[in-house]
PDB file of N, CA and C in Angstrom:
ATOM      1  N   UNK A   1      59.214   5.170  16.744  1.00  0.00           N
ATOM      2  CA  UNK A   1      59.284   6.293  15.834  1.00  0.00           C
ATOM      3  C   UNK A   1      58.813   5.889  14.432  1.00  0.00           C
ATOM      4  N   UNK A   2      59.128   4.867  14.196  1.00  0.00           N
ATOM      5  CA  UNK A   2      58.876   4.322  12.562  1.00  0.00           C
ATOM      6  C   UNK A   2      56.819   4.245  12.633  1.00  0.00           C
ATOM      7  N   UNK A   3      56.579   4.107  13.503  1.00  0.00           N
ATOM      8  CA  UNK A   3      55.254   4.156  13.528  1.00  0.00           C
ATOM      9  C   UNK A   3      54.525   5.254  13.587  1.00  0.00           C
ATOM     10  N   UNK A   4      54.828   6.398  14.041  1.00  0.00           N
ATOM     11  CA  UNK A   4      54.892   7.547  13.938  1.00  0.00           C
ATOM     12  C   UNK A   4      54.825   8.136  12.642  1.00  0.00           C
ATOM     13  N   UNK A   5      55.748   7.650  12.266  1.00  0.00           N
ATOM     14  CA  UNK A   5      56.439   8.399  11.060  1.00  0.00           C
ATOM     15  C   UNK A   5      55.409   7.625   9.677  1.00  0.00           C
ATOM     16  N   UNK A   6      54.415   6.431   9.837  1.00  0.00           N
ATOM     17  CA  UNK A   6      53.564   5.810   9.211  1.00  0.00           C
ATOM     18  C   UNK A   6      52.271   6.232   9.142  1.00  0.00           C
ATOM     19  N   UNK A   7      51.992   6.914  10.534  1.00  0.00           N
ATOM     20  CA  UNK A   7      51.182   7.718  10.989  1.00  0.00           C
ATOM     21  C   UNK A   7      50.745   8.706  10.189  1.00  0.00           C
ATOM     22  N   UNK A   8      52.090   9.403  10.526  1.00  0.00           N
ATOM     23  CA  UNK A   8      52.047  11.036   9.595  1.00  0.00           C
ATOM     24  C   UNK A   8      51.475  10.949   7.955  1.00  0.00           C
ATOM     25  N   UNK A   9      52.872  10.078   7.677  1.00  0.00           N
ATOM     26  CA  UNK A   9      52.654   9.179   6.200  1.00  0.00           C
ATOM     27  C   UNK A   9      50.970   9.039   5.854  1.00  0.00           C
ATOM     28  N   UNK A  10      50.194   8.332   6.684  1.00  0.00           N
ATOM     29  CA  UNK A  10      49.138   8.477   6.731  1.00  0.00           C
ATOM     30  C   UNK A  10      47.971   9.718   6.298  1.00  0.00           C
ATOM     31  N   UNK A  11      48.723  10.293   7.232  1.00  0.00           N
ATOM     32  CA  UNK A  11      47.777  11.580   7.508  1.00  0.00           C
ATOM     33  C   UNK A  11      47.895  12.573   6.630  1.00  0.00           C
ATOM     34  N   UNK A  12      49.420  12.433   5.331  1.00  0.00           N
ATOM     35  CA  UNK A  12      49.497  13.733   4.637  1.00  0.00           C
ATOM     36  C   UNK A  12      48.497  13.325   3.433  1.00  0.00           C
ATOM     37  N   UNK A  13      47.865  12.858   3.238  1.00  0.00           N
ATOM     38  CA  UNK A  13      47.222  12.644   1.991  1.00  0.00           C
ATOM     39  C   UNK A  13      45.328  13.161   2.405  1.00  0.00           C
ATOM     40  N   UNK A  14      45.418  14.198   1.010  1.00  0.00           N
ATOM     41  CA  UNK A  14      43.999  14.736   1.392  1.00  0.00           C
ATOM     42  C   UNK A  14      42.720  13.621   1.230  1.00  0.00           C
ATOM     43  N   UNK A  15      42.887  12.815   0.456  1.00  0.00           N
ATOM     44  CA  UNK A  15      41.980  11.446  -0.080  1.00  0.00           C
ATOM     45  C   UNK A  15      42.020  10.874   1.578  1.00  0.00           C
ATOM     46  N   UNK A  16      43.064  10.593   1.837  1.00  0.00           N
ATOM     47  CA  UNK A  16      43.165   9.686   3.191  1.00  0.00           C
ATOM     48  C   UNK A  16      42.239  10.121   4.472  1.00  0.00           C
ATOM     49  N   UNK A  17      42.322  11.583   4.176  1.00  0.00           N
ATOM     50  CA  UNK A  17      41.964  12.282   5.860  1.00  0.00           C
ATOM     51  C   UNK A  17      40.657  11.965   5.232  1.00  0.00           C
ATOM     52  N   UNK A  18      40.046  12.407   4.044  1.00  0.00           N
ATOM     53  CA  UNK A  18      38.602  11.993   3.488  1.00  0.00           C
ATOM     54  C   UNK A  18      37.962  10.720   3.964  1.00  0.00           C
ATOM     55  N   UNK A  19      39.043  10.057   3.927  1.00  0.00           N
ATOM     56  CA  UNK A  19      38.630   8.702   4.008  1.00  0.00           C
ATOM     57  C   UNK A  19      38.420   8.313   5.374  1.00  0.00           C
ATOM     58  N   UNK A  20      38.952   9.160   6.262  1.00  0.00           N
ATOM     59  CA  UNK A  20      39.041   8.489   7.416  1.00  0.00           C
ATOM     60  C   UNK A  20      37.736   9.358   8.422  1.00  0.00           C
ATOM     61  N   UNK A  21      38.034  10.487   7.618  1.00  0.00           N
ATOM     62  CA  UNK A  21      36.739  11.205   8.128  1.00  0.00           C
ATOM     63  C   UNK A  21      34.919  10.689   7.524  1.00  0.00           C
ATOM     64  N   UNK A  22      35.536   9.830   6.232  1.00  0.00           N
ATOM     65  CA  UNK A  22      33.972   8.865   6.244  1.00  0.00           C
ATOM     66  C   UNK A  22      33.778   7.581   7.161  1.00  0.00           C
ATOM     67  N   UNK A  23      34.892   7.130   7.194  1.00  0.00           N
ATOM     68  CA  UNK A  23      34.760   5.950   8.519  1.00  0.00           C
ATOM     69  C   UNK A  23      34.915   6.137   9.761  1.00  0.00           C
ATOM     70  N   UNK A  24      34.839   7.228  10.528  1.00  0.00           N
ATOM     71  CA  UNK A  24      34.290   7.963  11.654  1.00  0.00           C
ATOM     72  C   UNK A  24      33.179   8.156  11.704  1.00  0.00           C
ATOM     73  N   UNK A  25      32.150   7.981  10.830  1.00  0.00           N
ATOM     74  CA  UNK A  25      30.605   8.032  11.090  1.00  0.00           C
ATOM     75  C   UNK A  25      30.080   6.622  10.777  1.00  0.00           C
ATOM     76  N   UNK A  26      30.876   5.975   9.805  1.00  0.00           N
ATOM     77  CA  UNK A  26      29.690   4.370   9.250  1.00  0.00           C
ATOM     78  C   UNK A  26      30.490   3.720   8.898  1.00  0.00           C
ATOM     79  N   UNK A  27      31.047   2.510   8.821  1.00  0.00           N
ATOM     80  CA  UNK A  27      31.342   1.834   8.454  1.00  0.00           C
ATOM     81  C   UNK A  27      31.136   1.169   6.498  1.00  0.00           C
ATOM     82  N   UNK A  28      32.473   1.504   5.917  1.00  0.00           N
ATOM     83  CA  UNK A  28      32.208   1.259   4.846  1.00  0.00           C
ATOM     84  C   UNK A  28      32.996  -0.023   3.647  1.00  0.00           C
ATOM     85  N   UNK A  29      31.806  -0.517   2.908  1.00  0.00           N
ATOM     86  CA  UNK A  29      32.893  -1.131   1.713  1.00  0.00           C
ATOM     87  C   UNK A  29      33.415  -0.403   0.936  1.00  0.00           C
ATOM     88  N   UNK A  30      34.560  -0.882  -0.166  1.00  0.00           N
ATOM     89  CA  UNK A  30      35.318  -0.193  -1.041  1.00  0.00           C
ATOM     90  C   UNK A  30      34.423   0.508  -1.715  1.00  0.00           C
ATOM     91  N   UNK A  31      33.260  -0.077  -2.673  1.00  0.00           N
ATOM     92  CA  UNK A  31      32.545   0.308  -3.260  1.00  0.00           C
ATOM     93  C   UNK A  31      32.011   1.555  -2.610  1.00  0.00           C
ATOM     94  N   UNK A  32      31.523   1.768  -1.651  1.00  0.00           N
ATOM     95  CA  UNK A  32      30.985   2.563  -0.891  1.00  0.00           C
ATOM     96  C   UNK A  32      31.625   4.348  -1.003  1.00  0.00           C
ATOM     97  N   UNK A  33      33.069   3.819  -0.437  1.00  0.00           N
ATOM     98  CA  UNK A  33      34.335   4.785  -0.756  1.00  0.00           C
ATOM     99  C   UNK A  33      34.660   5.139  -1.968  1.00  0.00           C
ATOM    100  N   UNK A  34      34.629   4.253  -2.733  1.00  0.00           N
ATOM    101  CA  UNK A  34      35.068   5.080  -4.287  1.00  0.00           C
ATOM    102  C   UNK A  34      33.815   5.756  -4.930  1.00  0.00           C
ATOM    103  N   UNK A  35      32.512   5.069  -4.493  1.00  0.00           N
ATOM    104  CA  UNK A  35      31.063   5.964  -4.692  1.00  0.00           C
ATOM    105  C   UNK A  35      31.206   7.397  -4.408  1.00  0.00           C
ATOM    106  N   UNK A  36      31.619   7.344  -2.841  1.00  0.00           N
ATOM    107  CA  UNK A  36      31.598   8.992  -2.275  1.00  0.00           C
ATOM    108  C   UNK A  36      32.793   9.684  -2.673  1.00  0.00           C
ATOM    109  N   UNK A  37      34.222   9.248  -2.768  1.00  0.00           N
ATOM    110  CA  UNK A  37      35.190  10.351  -3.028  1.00  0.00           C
ATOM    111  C   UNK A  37      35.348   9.969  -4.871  1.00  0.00           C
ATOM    112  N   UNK A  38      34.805   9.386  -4.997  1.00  0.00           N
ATOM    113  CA  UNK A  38      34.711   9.582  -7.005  1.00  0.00           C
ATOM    114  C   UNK A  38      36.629   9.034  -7.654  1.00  0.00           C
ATOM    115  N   UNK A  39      36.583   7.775  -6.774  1.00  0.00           N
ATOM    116  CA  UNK A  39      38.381   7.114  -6.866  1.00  0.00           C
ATOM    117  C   UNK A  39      37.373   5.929  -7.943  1.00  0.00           C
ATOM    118  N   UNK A  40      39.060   5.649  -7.858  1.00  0.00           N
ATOM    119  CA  UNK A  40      39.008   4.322  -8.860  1.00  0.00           C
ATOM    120  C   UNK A  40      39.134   3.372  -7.433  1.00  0.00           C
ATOM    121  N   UNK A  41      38.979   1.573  -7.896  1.00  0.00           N
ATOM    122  CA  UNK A  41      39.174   1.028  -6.902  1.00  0.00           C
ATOM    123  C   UNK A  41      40.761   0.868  -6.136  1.00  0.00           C
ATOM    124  N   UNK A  42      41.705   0.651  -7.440  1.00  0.00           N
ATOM    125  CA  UNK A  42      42.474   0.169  -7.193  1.00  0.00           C
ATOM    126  C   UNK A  42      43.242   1.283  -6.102  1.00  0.00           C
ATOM    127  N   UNK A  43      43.322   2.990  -6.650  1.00  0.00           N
ATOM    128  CA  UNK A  43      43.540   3.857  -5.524  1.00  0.00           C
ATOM    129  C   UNK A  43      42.753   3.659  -4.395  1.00  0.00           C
ATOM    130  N   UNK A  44      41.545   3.466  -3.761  1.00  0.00           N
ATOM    131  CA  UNK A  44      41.016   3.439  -2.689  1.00  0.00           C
ATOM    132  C   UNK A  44      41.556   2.292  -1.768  1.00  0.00           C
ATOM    133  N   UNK A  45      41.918   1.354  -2.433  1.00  0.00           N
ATOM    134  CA  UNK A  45      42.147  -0.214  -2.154  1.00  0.00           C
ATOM    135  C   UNK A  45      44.031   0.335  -1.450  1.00  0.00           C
ATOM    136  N   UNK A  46      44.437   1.016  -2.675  1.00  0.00           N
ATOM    137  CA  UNK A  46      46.002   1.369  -1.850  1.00  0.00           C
ATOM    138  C   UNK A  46      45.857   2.640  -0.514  1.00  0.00           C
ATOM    139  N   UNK A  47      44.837   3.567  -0.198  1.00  0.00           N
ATOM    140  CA  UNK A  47      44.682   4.177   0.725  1.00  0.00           C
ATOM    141  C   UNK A  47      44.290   3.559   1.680  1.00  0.00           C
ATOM    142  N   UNK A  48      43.687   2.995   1.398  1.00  0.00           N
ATOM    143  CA  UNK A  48      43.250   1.884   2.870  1.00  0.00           C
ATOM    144  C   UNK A  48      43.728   1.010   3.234  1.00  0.00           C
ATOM    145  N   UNK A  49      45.258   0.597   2.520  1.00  0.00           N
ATOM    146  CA  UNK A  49      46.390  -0.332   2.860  1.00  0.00           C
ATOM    147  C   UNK A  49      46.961   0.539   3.857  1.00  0.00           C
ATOM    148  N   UNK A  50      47.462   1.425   3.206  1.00  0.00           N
ATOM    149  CA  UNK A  50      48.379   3.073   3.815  1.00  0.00           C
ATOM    150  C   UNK A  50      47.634   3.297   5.203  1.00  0.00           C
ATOM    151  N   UNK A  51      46.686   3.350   5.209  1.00  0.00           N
ATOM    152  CA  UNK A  51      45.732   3.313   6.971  1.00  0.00           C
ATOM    153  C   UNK A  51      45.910   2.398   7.841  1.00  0.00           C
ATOM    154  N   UNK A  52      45.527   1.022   6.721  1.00  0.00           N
ATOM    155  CA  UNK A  52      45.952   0.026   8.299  1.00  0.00           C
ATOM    156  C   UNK A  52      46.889  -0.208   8.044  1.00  0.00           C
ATOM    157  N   UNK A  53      47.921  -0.054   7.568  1.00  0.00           N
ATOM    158  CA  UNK A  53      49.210  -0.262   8.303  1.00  0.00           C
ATOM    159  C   UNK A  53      49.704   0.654   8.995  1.00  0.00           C
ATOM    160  N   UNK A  54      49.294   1.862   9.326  1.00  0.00           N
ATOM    161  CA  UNK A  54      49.591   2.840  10.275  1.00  0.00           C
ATOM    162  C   UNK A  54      49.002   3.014  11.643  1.00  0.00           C
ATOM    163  N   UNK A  55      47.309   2.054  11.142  1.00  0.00           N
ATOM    164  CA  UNK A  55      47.132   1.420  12.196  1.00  0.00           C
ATOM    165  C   UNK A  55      45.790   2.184  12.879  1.00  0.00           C
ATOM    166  N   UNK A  56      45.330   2.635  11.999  1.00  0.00           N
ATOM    167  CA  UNK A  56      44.030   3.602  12.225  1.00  0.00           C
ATOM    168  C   UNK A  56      42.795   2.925  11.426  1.00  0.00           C
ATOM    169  N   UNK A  57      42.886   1.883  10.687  1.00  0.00           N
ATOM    170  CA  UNK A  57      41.659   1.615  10.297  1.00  0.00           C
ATOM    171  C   UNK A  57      41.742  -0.067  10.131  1.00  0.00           C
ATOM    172  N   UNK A  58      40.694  -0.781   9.907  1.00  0.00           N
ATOM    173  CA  UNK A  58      41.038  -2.124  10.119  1.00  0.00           C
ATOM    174  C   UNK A  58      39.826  -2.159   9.758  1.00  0.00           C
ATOM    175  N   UNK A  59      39.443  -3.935   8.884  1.00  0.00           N
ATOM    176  CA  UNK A  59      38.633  -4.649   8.187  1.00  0.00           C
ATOM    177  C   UNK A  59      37.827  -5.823   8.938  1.00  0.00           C
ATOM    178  N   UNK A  60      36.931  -6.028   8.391  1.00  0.00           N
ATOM    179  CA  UNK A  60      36.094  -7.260   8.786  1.00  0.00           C
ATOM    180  C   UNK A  60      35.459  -7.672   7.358  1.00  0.00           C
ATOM    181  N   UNK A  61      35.827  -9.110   7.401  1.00  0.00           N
ATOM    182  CA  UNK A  61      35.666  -9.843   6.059  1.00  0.00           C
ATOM    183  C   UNK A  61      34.246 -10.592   6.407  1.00  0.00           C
ATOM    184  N   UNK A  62      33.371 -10.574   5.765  1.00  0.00           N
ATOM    185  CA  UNK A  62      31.682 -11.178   5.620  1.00  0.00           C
ATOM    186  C   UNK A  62      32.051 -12.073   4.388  1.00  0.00           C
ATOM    187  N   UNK A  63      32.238 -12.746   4.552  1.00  0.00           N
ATOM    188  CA  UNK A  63      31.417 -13.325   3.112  1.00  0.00           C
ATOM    189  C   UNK A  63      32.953 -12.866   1.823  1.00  0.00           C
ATOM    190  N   UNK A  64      31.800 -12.517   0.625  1.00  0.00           N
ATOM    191  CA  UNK A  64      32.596 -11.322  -0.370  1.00  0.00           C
ATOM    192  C   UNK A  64      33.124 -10.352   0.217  1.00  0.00           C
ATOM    193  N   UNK A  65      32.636  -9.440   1.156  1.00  0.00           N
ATOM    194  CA  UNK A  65      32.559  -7.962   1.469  1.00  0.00           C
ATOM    195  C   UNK A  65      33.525  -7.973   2.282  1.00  0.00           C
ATOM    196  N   UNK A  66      34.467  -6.855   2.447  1.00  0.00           N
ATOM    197  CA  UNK A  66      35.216  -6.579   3.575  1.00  0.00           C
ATOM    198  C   UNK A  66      34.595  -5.115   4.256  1.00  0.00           C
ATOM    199  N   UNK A  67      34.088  -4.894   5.227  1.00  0.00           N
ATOM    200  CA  UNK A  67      33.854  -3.301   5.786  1.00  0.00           C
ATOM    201  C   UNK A  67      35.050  -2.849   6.516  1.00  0.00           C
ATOM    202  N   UNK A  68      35.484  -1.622   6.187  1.00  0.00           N
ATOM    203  CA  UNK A  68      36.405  -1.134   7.182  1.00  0.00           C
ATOM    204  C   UNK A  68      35.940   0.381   7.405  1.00  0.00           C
ATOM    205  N   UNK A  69      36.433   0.543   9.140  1.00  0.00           N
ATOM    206  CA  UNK A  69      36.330   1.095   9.759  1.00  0.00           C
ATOM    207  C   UNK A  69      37.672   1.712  10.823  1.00  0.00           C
ATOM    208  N   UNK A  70      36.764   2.684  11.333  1.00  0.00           N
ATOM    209  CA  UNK A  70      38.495   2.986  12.391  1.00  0.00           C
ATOM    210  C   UNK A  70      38.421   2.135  13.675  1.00  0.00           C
ATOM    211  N   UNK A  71      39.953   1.890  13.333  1.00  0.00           N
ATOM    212  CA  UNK A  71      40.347   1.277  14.588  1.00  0.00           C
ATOM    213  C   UNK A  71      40.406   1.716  16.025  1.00  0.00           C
ATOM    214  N   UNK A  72      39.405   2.014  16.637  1.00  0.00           N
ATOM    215  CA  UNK A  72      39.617   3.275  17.934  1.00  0.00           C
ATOM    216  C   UNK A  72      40.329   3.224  18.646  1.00  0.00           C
ATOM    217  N   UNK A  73      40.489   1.837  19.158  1.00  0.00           N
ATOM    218  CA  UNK A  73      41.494   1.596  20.420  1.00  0.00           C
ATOM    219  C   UNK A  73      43.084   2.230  19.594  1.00  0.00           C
ATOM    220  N   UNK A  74      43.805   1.515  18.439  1.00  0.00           N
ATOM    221  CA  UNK A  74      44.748   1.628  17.835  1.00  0.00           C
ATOM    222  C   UNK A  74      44.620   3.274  17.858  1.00  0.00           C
ATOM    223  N   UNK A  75      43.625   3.954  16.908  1.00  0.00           N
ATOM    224  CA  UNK A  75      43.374   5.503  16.171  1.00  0.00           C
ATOM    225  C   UNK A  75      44.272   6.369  18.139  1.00  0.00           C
ATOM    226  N   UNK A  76      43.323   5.866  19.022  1.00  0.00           N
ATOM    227  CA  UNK A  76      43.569   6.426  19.980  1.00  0.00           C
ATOM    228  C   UNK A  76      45.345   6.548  20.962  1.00  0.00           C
ATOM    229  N   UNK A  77      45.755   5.411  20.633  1.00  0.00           N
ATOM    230  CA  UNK A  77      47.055   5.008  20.909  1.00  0.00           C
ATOM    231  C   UNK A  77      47.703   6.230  19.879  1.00  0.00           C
ATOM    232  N   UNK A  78      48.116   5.493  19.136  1.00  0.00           N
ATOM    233  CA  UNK A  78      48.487   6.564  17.758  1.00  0.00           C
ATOM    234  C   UNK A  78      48.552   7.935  17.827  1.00  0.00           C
ATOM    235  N   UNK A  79      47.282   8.690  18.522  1.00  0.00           N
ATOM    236  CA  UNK A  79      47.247  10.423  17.761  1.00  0.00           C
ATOM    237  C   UNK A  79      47.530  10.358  19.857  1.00  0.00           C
ATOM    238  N   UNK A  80      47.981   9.556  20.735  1.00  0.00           N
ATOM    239  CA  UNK A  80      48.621   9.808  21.821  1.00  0.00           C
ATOM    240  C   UNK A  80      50.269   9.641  21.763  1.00  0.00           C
ATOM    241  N   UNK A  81      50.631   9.031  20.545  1.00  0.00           N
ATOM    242  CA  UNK A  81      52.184   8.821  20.403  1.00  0.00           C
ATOM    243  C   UNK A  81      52.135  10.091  19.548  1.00  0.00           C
ATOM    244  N   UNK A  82      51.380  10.440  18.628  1.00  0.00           N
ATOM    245  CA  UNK A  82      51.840  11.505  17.957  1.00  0.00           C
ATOM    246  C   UNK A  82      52.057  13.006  18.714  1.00  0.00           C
ATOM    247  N   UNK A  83      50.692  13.084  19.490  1.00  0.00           N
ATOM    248  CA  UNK A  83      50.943  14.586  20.444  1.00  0.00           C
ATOM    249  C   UNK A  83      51.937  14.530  21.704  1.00  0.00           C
ATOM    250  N   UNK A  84      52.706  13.194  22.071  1.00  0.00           N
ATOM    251  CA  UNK A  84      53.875  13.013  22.654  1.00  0.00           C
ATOM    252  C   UNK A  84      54.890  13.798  21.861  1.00  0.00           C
ATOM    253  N   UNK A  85      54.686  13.723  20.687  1.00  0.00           N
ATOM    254  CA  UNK A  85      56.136  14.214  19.742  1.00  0.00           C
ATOM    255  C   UNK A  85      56.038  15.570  19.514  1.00  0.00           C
ATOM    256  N   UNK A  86      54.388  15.969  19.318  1.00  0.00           N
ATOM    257  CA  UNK A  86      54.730  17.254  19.063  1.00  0.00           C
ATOM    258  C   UNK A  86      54.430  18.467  20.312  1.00  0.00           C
ATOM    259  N   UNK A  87      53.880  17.726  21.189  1.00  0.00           N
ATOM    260  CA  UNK A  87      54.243  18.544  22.656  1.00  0.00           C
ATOM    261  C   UNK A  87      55.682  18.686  23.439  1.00  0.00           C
ATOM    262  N   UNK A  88      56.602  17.437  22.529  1.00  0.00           N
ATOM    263  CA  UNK A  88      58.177  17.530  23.065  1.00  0.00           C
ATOM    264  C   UNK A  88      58.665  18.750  22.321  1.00  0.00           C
ATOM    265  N   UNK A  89      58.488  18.585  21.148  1.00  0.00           N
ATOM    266  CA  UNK A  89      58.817  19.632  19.856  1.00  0.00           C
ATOM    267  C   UNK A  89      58.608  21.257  20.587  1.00  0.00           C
ATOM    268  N   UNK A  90      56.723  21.467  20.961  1.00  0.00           N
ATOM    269  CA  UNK A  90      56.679  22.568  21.059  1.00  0.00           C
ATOM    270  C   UNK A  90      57.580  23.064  22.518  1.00  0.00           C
ATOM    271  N   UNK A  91      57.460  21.978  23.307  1.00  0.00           N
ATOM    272  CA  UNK A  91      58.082  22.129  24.435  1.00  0.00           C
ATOM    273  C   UNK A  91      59.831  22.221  24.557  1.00  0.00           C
ATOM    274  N   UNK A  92      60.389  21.917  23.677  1.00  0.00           N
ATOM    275  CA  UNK A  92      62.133  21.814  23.422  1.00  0.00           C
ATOM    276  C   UNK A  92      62.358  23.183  22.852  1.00  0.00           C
ATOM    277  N   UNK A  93      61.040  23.899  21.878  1.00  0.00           N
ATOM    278  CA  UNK A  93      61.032  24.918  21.189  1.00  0.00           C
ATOM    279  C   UNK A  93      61.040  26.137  22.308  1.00  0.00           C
ATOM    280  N   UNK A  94      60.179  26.172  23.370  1.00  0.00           N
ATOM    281  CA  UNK A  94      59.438  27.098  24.110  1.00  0.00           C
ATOM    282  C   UNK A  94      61.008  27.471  25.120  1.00  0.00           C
ATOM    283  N   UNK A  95      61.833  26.691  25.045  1.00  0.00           N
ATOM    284  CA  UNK A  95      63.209  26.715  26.007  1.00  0.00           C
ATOM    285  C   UNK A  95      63.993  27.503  25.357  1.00  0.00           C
ATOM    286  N   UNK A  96      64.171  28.043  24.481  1.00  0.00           N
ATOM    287  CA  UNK A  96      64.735  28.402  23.272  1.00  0.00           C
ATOM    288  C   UNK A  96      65.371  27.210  22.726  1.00  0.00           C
ATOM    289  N   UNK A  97      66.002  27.688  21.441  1.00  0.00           N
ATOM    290  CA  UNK A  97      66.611  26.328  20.377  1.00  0.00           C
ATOM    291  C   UNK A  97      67.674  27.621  20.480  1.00  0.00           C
ATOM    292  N   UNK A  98      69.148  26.515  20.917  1.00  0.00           N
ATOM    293  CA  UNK A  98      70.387  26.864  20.476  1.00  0.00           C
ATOM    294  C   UNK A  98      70.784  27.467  19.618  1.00  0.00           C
ATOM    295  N   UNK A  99      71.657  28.007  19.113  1.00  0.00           N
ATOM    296  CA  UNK A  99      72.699  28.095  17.772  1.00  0.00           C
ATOM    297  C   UNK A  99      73.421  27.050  17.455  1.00  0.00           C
ATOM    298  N   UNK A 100      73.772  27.180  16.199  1.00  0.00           N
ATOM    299  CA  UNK A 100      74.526  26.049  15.912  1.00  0.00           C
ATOM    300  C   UNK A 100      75.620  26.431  16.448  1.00  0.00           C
ATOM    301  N   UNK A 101      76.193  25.247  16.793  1.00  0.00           N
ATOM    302  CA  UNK A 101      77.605  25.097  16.878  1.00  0.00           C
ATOM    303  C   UNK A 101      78.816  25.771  15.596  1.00  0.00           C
ATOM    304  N   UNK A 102      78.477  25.767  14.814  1.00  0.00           N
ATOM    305  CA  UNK A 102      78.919  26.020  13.510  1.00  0.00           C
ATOM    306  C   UNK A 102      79.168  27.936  13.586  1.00  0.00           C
ATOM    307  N   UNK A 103      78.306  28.658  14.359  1.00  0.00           N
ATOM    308  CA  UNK A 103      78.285  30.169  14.623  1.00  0.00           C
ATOM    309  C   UNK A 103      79.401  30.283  15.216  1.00  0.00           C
ATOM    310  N   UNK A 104      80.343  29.905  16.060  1.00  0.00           N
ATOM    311  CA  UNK A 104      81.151  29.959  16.683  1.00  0.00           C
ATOM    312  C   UNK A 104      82.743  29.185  16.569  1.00  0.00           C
ATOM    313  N   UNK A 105      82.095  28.280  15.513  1.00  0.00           N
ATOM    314  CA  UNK A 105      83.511  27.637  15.407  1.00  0.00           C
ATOM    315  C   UNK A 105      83.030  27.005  13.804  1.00  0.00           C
ATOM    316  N   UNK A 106      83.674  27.834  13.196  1.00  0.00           N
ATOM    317  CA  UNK A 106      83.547  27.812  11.891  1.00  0.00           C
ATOM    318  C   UNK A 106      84.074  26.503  10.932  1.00  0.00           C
ATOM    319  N   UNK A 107      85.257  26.291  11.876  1.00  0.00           N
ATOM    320  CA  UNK A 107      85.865  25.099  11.176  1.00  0.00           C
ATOM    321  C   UNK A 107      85.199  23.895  11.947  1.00  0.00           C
ATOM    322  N   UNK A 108      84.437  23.772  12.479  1.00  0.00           N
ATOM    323  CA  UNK A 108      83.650  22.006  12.990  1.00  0.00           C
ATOM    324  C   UNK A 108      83.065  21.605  12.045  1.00  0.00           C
ATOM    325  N   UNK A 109      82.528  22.430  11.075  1.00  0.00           N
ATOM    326  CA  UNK A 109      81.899  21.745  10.214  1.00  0.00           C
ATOM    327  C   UNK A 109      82.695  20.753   9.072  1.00  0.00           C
ATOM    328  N   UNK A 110      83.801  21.094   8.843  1.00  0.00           N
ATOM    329  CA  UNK A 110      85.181  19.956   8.410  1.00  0.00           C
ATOM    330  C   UNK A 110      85.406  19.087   9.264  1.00  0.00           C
ATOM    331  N   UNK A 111      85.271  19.320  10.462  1.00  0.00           N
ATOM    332  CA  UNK A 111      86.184  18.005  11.541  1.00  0.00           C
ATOM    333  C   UNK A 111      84.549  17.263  11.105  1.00  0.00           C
ATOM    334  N   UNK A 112      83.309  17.634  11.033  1.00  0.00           N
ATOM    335  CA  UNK A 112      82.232  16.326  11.167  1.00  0.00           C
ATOM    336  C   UNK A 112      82.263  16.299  10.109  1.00  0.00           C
ATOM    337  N   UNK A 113      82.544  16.538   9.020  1.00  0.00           N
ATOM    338  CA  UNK A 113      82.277  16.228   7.504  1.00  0.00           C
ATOM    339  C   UNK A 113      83.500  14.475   7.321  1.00  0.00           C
ATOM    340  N   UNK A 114      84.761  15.058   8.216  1.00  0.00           N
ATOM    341  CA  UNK A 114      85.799  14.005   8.193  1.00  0.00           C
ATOM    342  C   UNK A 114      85.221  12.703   8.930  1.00  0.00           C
ATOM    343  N   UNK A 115      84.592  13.441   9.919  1.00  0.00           N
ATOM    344  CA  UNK A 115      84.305  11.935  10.587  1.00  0.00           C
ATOM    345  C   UNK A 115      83.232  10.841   9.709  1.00  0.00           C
ATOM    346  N   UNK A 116      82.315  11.489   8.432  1.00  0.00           N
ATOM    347  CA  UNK A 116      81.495  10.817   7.968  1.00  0.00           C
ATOM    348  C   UNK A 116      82.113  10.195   7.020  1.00  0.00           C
TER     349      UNK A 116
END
């Protein structure tokens, strides 16, 4: 779940999806990236930390240069753990979702407040 949840982390940032949607066609250096989305380095340098550690993009060091690109095998794992979660979601949803407990017995919400 924590990987998941790094994932998402990932994915809510509009710079990020930018980013990931330029390294789906070519392989790029930093320079490259802060050329096209008009960043500074040091932000591009922390978005592309935020990626591979979620595990969708990954580096190759030349020399000076590092290029990064997506990780496919990983990218592919990943958006298969993610539509696990949200096909459970839509699928737990489609059963109906309960009432709370709380509609019916007004005072439970004191007995779990005690237990915390």
């Amino acid at each position: 779940m924590e990987q998941t949840a790094a994932i998402i982390k990932a994915l809510a940032d509009k710079t990020r999806l930018n980013i990931l949607l330029l390294l789906s066609k070519q392989e790029m250096a930093v320079c490259e990236i802060i050329s096209k989305l008009d960043l500074s380095q040091p932000a591009v340098s922390h978005h592309l930390k935020l990626l591979k550690h979620a595990g969708l993009v990954k580096d190759l060091r030349e020399g000076k240069w590092i290029y990064y690109t997506i990780d496919l095998d990983s990218f592919k794992a990943q958006s298969e753990s993610l539509k696990t979660i949200l096909d459970a979601v839509v699928e737990n949803t489609e059963e109906g979702i309960m009432p709370s407990a709380i509609r019916s017995q007004p005072c439970l919400c004191k007995k779990l407040q005690a237990k915390e």
